[in-house]
Protein backbone atom coordinates (compact mmCIF):
# COMPACT_ATOMS: atom_id res chain seq x y z
CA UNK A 1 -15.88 -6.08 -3.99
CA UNK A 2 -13.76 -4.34 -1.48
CA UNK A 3 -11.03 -1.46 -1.90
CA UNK A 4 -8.29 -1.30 -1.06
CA UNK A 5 -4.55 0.60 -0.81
CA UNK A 6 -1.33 -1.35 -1.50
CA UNK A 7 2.40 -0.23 -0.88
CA UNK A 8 5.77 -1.25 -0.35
CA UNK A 9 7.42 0.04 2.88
CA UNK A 10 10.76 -1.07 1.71
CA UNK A 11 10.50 1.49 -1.27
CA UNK A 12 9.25 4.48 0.65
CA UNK A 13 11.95 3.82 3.31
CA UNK A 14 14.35 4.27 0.04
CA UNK A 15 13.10 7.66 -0.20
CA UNK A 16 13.14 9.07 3.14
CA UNK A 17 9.89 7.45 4.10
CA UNK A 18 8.40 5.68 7.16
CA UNK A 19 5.58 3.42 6.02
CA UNK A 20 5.51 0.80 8.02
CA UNK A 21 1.84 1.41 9.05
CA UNK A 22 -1.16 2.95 7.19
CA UNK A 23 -0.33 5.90 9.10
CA UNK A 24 2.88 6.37 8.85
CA UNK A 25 2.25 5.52 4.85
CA UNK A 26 -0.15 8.65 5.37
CA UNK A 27 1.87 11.00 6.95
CA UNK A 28 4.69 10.34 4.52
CA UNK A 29 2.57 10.86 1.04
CA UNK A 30 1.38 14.15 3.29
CA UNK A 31 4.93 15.10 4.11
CA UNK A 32 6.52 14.81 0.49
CA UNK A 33 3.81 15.27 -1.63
CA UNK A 34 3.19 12.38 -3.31
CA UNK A 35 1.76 8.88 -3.69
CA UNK A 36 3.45 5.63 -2.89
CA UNK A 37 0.30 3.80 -2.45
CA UNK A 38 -2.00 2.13 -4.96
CA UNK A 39 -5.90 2.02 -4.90
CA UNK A 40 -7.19 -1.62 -6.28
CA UNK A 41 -10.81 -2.83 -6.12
CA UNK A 42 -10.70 -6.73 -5.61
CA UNK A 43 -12.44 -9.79 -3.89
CA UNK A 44 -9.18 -11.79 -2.94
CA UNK A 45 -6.61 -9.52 -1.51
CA UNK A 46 -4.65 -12.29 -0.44
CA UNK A 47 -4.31 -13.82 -3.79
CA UNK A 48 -3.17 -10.01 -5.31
CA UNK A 49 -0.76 -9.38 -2.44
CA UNK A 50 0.59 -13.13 -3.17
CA UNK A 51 0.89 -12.87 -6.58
CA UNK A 52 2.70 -9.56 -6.84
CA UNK A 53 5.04 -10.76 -3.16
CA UNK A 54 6.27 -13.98 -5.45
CA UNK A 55 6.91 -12.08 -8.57
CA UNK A 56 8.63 -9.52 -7.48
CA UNK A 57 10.25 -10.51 -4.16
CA UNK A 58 9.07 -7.66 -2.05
CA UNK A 59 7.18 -7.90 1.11
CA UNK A 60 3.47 -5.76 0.52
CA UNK A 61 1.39 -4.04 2.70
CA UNK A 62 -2.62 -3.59 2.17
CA UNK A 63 -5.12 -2.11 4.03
CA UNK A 64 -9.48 -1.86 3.38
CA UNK A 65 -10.69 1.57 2.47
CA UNK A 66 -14.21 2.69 3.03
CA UNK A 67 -15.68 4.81 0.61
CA UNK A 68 -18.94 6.83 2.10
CA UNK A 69 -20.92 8.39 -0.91
């Protein structure tokens, strides 16, 4: 299974936020503090980012972490 981050740029852009790439979505969590991403472990990241773009109308962004232990 892979890992993964998930956000919305439309809703940090609401909030003063630039996260149209994963590093602008960095810079802006390390600029106000905060979190606007979401960490999900999954095989099919299509299929989530599908699912949650019908349901709720909103365009998502995703990109692969790698862990190193």
């Amino acid at each position: 299974m892979k890992r993964y981050l998930l956000w919305n740029p439309a809703k940090v852009a609401s909030h003063n936020g630039n996260a149209d790439t994963f590093e602008e979505l960095l810079q802006t969590e390390s600029q106000q503090d905060c979190s606007w991403s979401s960490l999900i472990t999954t095989d099919d990241i299509e299929a989530i980012v599908t699912a949650i773009q019908n349901e709720c109308d909103v365009d998502i962004s995703y990109k692969e972490i790698q862990f190193f232990t």
